[in-house]
C-alpha atoms as a PDB file:
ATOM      1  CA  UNK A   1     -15.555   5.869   8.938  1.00  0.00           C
ATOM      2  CA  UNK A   2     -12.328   7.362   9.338  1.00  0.00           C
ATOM      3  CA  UNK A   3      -9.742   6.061  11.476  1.00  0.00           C
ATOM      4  CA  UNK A   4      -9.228   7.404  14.955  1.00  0.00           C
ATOM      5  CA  UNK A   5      -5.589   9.393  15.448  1.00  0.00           C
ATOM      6  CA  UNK A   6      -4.761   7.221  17.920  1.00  0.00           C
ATOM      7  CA  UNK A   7      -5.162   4.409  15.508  1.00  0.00           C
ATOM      8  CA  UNK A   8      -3.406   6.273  12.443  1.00  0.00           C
ATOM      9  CA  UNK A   9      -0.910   7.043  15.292  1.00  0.00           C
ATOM     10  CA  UNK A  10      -0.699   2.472  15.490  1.00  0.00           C
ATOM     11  CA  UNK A  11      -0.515   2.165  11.594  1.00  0.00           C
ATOM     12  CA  UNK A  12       2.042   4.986  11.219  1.00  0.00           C
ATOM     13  CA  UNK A  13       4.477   3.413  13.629  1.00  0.00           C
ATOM     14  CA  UNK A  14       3.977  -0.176  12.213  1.00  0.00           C
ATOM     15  CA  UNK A  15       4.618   1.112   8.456  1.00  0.00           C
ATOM     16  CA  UNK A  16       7.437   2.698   9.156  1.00  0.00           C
ATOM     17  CA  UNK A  17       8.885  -0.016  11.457  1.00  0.00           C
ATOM     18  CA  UNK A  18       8.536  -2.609   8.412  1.00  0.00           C
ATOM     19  CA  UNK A  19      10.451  -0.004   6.126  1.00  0.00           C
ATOM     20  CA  UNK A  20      13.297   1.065   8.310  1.00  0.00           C
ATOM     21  CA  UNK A  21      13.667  -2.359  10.146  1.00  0.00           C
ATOM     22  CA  UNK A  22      13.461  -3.980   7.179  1.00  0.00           C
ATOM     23  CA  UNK A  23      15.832  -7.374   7.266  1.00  0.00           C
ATOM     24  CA  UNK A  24      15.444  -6.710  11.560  1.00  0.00           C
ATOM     25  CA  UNK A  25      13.573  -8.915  13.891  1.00  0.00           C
ATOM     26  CA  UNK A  26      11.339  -6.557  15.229  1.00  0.00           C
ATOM     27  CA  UNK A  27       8.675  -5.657  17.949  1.00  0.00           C
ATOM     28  CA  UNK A  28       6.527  -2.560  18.254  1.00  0.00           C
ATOM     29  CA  UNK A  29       4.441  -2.939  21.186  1.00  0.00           C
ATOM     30  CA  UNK A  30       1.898   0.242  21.737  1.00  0.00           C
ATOM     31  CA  UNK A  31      -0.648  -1.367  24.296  1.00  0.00           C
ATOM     32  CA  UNK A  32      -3.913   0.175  24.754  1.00  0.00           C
ATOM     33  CA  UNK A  33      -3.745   3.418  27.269  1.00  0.00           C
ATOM     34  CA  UNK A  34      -0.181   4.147  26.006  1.00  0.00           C
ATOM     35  CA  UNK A  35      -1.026   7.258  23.409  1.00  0.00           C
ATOM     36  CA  UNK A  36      -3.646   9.856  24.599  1.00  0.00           C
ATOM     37  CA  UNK A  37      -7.086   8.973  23.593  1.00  0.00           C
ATOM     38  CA  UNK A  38      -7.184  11.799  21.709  1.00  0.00           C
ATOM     39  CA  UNK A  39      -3.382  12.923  20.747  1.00  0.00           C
ATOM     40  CA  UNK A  40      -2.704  15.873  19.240  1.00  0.00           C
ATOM     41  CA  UNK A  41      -0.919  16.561  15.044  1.00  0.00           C
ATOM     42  CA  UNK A  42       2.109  17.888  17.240  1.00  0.00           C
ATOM     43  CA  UNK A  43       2.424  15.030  19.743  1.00  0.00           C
ATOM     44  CA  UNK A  44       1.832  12.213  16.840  1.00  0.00           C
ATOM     45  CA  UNK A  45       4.270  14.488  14.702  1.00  0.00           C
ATOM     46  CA  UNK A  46       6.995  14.646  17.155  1.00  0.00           C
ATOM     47  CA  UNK A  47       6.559  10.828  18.271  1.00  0.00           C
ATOM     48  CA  UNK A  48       6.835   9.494  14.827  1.00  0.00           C
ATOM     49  CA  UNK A  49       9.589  11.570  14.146  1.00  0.00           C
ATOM     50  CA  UNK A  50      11.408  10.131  17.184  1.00  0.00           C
ATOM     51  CA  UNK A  51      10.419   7.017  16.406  1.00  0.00           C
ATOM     52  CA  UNK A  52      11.928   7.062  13.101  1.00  0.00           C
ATOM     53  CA  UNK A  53      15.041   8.052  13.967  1.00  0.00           C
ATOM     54  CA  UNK A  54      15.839   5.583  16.698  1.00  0.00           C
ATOM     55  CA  UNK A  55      14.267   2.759  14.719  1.00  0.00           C
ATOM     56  CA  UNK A  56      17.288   4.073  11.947  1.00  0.00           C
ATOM     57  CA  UNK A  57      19.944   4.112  14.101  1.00  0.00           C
ATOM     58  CA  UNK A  58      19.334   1.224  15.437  1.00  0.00           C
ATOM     59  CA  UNK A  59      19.241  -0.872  12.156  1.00  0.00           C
ATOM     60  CA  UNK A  60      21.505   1.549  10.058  1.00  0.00           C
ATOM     61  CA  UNK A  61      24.537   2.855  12.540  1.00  0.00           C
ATOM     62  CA  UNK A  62      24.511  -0.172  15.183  1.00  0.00           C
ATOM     63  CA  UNK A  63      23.663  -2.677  13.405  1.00  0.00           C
ATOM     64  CA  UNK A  64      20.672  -4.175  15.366  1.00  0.00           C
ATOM     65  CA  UNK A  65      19.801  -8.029  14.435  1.00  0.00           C
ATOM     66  CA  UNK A  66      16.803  -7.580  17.026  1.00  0.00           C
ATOM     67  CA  UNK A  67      14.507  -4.416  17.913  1.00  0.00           C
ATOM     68  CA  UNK A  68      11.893  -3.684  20.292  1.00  0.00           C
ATOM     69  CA  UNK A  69       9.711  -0.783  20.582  1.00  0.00           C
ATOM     70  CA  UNK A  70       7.794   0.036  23.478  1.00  0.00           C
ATOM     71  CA  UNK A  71       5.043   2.802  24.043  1.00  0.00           C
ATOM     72  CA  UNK A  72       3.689   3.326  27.743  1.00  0.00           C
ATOM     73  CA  UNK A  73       2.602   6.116  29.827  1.00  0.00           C
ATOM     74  CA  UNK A  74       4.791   6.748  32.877  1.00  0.00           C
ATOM     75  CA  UNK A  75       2.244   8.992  34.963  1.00  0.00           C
ATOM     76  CA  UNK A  76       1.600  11.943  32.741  1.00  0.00           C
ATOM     77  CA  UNK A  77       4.689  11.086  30.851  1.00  0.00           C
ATOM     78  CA  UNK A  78       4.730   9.036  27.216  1.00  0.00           C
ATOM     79  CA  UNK A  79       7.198   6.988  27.059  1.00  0.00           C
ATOM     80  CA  UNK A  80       9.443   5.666  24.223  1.00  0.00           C
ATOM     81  CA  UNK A  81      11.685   2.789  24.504  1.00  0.00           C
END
């Protein structure tokens, strides 16, 4: 069967935190609840995108020995940390 979103949503984020945080200590910590059940290609888009980005500046422009990644939901809101 073919993966849920949410969980290609989970294995997109932890692929691309072992390639940009590569040589980083890293966390990525997306608990259950935290991403819609079912999240849309525009919400998963822009997420990833986001969390790309950060996850790059953090290891490329300030030099990060540690990072840690946190999804939750903040009422309606979806938070990225």
């Amino acid at each position: 069967p073919r993966p849920s979103p949410r969980n290609e949503f989970h294995a997109a984020v932890a692929e691309a935190a072992a390639v940009l945080l590569s040589g980083v200590e890293y966390t990525v910590d997306i608990p259950d609840g935290a991403v819609p059940p079912r999240p849309g290609l525009e919400f998963r888009r822009q997420v990833y995108l986001a969390f790309k980005e950060m996850a790059h500046n953090a290891a490329r422009h300030a030099g990060a020995k540690a990072v840690a990644v946190r999804c939750r939901r903040a009422g309606r809101r979806f938070v990225l940390e």
